[in-house]
C-alpha atoms as a PDB file:
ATOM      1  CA  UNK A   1       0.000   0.000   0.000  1.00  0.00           C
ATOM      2  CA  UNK A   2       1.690   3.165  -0.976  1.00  0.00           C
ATOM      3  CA  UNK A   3       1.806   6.205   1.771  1.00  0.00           C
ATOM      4  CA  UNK A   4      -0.594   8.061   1.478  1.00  0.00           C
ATOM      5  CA  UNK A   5       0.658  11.818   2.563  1.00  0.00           C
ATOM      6  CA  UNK A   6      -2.475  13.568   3.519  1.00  0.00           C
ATOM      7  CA  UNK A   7      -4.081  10.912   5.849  1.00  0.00           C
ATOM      8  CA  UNK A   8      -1.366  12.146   8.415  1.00  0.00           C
ATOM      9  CA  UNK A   9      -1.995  15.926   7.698  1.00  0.00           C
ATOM     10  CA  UNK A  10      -2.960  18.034  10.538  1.00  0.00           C
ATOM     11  CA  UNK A  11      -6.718  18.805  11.188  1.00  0.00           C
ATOM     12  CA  UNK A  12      -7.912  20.796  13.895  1.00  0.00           C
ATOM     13  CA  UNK A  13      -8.925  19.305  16.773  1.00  0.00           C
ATOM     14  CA  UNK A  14     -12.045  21.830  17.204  1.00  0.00           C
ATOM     15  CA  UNK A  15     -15.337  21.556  15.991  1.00  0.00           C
ATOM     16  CA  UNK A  16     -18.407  23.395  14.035  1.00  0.00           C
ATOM     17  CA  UNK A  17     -20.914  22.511  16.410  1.00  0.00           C
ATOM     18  CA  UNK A  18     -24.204  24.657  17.670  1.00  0.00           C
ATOM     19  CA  UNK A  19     -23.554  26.454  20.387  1.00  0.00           C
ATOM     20  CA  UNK A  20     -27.333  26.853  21.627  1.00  0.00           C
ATOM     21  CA  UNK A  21     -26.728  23.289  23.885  1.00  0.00           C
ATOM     22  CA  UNK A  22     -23.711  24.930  25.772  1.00  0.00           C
ATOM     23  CA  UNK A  23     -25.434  28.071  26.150  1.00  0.00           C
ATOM     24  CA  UNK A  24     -29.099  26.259  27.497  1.00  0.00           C
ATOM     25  CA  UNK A  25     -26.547  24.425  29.653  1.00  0.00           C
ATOM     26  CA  UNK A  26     -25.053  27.370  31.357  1.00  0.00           C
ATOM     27  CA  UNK A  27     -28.968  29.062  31.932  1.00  0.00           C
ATOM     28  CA  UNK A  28     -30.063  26.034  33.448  1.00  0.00           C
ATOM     29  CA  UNK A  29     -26.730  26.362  35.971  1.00  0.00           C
ATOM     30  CA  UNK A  30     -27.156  30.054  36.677  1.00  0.00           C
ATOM     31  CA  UNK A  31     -30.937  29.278  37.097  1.00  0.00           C
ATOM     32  CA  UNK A  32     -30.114  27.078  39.956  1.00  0.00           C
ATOM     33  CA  UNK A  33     -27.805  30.022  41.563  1.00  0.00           C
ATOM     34  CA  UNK A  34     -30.016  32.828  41.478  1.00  0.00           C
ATOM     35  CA  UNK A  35     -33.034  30.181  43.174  1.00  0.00           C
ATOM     36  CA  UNK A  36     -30.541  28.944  45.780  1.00  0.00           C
ATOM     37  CA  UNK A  37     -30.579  33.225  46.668  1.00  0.00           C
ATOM     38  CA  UNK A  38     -33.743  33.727  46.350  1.00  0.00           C
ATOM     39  CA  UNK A  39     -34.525  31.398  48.474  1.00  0.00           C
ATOM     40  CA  UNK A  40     -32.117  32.141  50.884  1.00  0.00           C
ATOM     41  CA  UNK A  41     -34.340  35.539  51.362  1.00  0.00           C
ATOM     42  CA  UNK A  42     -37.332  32.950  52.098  1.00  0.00           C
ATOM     43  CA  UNK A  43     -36.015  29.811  54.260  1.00  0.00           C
ATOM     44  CA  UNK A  44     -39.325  28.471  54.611  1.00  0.00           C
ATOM     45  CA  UNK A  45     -39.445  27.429  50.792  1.00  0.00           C
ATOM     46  CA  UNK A  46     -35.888  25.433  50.888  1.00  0.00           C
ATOM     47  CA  UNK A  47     -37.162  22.643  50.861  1.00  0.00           C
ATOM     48  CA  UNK A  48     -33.809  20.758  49.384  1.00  0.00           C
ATOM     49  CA  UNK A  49     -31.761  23.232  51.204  1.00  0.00           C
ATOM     50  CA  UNK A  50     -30.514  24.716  47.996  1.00  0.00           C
ATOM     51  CA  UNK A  51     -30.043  27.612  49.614  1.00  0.00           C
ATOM     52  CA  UNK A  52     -27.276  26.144  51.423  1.00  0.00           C
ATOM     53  CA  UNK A  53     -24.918  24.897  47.950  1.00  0.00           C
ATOM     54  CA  UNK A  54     -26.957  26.081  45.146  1.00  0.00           C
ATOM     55  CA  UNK A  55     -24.892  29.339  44.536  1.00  0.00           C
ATOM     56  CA  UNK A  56     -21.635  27.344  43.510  1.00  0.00           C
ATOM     57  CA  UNK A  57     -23.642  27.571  40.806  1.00  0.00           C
ATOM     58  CA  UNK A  58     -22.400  30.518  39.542  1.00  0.00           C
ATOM     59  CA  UNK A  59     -18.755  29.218  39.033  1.00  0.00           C
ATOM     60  CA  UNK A  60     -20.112  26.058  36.789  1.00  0.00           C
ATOM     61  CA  UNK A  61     -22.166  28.655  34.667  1.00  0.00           C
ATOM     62  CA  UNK A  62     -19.791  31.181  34.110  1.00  0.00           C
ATOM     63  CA  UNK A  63     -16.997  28.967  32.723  1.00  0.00           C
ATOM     64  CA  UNK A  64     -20.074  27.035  30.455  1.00  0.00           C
ATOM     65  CA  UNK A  65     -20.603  30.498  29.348  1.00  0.00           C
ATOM     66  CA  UNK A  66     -17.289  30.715  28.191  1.00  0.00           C
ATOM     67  CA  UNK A  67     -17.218  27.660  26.388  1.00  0.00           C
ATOM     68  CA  UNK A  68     -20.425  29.118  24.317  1.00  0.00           C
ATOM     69  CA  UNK A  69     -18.169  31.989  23.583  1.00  0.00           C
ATOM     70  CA  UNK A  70     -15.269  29.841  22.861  1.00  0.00           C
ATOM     71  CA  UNK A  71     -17.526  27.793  20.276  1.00  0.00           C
ATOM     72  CA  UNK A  72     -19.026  30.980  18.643  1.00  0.00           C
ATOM     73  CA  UNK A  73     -15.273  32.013  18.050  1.00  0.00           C
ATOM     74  CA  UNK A  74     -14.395  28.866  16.476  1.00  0.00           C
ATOM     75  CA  UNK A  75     -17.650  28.391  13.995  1.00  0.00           C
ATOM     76  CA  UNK A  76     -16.619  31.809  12.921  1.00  0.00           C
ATOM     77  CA  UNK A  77     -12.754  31.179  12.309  1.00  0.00           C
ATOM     78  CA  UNK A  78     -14.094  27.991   9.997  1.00  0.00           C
ATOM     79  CA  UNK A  79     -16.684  30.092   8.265  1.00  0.00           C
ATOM     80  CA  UNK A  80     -13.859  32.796   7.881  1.00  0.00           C
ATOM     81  CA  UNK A  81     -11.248  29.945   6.589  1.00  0.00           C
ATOM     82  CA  UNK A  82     -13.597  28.433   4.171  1.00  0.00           C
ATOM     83  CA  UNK A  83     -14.712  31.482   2.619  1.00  0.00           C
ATOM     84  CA  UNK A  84     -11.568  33.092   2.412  1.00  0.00           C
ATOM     85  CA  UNK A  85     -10.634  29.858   0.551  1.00  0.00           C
ATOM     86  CA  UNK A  86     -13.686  30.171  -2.089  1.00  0.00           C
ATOM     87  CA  UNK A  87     -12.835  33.853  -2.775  1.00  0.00           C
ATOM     88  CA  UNK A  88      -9.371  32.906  -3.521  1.00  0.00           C
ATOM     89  CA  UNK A  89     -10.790  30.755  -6.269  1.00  0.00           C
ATOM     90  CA  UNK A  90     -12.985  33.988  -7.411  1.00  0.00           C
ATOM     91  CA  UNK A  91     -16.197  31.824  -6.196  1.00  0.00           C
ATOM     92  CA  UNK A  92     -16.435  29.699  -8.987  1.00  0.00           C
ATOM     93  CA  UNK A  93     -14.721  26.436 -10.414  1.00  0.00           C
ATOM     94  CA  UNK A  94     -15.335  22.761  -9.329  1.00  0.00           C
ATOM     95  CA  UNK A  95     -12.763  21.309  -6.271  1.00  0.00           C
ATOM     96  CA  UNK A  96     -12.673  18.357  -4.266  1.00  0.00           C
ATOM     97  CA  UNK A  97     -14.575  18.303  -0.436  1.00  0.00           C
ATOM     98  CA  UNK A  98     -11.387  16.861   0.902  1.00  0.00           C
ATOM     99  CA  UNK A  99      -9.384  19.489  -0.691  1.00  0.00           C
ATOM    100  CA  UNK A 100     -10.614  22.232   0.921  1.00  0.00           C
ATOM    101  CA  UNK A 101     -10.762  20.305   3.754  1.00  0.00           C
ATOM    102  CA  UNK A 102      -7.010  20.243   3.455  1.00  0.00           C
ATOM    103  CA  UNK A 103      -6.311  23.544   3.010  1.00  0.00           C
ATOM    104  CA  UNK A 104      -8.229  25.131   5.235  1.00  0.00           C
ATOM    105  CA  UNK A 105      -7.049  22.629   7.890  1.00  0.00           C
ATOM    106  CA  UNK A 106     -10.746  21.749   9.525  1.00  0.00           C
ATOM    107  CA  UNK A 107     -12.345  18.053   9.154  1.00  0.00           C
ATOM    108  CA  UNK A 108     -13.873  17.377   5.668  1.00  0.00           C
ATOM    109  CA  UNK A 109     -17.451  16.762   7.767  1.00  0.00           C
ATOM    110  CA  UNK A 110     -17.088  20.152   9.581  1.00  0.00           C
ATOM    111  CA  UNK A 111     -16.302  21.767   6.166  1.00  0.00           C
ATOM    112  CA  UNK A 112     -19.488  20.585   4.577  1.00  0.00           C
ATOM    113  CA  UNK A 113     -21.302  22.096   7.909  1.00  0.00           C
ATOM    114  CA  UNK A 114     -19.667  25.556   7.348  1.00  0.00           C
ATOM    115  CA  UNK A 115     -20.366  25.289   3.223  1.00  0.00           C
ATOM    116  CA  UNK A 116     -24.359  24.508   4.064  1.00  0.00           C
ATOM    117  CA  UNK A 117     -24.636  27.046   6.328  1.00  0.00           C
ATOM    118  CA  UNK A 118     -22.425  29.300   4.603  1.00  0.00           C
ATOM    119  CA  UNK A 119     -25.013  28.753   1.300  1.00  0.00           C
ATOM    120  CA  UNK A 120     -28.201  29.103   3.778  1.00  0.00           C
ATOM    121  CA  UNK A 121     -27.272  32.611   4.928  1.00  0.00           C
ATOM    122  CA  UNK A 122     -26.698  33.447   0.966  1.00  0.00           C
ATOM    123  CA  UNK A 123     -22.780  34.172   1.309  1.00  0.00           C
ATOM    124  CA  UNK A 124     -22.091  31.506  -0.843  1.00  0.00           C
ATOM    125  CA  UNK A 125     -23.599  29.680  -3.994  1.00  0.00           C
ATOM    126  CA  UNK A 126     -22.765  25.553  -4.854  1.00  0.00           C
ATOM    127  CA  UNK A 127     -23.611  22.056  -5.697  1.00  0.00           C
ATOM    128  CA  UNK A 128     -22.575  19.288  -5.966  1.00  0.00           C
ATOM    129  CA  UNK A 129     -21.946  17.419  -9.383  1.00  0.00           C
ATOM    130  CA  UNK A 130     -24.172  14.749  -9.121  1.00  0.00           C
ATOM    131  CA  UNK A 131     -22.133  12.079 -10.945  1.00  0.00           C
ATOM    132  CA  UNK A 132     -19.052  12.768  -9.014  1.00  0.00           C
ATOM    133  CA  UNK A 133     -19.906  14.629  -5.848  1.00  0.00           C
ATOM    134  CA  UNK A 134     -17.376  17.637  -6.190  1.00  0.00           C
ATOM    135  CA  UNK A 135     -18.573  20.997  -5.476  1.00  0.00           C
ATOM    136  CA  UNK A 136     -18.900  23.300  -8.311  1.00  0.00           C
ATOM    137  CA  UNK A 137     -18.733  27.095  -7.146  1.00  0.00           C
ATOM    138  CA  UNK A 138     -21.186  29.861  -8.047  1.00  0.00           C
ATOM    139  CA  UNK A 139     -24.230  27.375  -9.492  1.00  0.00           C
ATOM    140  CA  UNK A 140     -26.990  27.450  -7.311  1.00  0.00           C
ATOM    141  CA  UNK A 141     -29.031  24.284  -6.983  1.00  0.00           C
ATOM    142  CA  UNK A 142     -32.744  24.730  -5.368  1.00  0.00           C
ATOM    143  CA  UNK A 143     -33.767  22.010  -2.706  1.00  0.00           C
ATOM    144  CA  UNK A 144     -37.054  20.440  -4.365  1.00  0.00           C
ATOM    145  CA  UNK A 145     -38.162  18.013  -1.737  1.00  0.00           C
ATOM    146  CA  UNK A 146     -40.269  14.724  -2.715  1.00  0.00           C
ATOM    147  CA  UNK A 147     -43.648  14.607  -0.236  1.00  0.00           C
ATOM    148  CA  UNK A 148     -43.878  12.715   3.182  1.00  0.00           C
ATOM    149  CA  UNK A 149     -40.056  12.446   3.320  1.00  0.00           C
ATOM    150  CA  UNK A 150     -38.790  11.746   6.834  1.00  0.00           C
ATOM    151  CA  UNK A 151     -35.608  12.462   7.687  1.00  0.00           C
ATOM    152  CA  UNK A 152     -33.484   9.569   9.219  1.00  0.00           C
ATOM    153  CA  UNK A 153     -32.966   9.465  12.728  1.00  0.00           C
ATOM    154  CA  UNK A 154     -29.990   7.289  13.539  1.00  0.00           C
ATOM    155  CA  UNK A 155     -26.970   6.831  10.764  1.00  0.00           C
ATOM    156  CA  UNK A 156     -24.626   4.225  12.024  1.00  0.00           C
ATOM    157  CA  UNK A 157     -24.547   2.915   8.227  1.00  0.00           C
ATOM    158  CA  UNK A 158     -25.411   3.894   4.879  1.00  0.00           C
ATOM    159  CA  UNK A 159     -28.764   3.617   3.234  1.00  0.00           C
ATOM    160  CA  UNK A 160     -30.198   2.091   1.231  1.00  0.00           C
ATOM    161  CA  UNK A 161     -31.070   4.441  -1.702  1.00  0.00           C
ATOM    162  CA  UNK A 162     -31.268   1.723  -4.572  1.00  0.00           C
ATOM    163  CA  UNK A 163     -34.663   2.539  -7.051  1.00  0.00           C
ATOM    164  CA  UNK A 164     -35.389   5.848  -5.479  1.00  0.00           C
ATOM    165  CA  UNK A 165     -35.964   9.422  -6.952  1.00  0.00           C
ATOM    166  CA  UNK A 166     -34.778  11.015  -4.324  1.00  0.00           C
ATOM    167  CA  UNK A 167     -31.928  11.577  -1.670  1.00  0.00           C
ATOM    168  CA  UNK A 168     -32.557   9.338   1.334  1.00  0.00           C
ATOM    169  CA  UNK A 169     -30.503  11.708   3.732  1.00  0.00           C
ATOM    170  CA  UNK A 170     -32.161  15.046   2.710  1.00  0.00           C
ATOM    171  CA  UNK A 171     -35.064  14.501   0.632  1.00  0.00           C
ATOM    172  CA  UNK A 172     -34.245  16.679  -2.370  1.00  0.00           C
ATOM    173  CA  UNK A 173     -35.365  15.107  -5.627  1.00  0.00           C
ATOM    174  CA  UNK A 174     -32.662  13.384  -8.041  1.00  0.00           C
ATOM    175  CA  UNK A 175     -32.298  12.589 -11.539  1.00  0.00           C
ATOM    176  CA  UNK A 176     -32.195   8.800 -12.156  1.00  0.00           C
ATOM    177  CA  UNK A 177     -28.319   7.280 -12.713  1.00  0.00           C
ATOM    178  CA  UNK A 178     -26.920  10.093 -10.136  1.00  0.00           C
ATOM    179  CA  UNK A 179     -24.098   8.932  -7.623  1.00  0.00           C
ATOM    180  CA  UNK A 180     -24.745  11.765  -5.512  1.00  0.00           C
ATOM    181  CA  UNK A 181     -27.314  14.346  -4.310  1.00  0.00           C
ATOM    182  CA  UNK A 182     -26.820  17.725  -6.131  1.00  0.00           C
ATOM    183  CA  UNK A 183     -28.118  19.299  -3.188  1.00  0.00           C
ATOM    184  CA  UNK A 184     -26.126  17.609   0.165  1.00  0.00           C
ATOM    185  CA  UNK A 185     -23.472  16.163  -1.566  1.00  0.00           C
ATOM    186  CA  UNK A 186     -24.471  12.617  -0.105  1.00  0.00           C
ATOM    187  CA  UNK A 187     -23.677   9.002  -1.844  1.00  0.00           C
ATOM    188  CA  UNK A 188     -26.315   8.195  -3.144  1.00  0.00           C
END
């Protein structure tokens, strides 16, 4: 097996993840503090005596805070890095997932969560090719979903998308013969 040169290349360890979790997190935390001082004003409601531990809360929810803060920060370094990247190629031409997954250092699955989101907010315009699944730059592609899709729940493996007119991860509508979704980028 030859070596292969970019399976050892360096990928950042951090993540494009919501930040909503972290932040409900740290509410729910600083919740508990201000009760455990409210209710040191009215003893006869402690039932739990939270008003005796409760506002160590505070500490908890203030560094969760900053781990919201710390996640915003990163989601918007990736969406910087991969749009600086697709204005150095002038926003159009056709490249690899893994490519730009390369050179912008960040995971090929947290690039694809930038690029949907980055084409969501209308920064960006793409699809994918749907015979070979690379992205081609400045074509817009509109989601045309088939009726009473459901959208899976767990994927531990691939499915099954054999005889189907449509993409079995996002719904969108395909032509027949196509080897990937024009809209998610998915195997089909």
């Amino acid at each position: 097996m030859p070596y292969d040169i970019d399976k050892h290349r360096y990928y950042s360890k951090q993540k494009y993840e919501a930040a909503i979790g972290t932040f409900a997190t740290a509410i729910v935390f600083l919740f508990v503090a201000i009760l455990s001082l409210v209710l040191r004003s009215f003893p006869t409601f402690d039932i739990i005596a939270l008003s005796a531990w409760g506002y160590w809360f505070f500490i908890p929810a203030f560094f969760i805070f900053i781990g919201g803060f710390q996640q915003i920060y990163t989601n918007n370094k990736f969406k910087n890095a991969v749009k600086n990247a697709i204005l150095d190629r002038g926003g159009q031409g056709i490249f690899n997932l893994e490519d730009l997954a390369l050179e912008v250092g960040i995971k090929p699955k947290d690039v694809l969560r930038v690029l949907v989101d980055l084409r969501a907010r209308g920064e960006i315009t793409y699809r994918f090719n749907s015979d070979t699944g690379e992205i081609i730059l400045g074509e817009e592609v509109k989601y045309a979903p088939v009726e009473n899709f459901v959208a899976p729940k767990n994927l531990d493996s691939a499915l099954p998308s054999e005889g189907k007119t449509y993409c079995v991860y996002c719904g969108n509508k395909v032509r027949e013969g196509s080897q990937y979704c024009a809209f998610c980028g998915s195997k089909l």
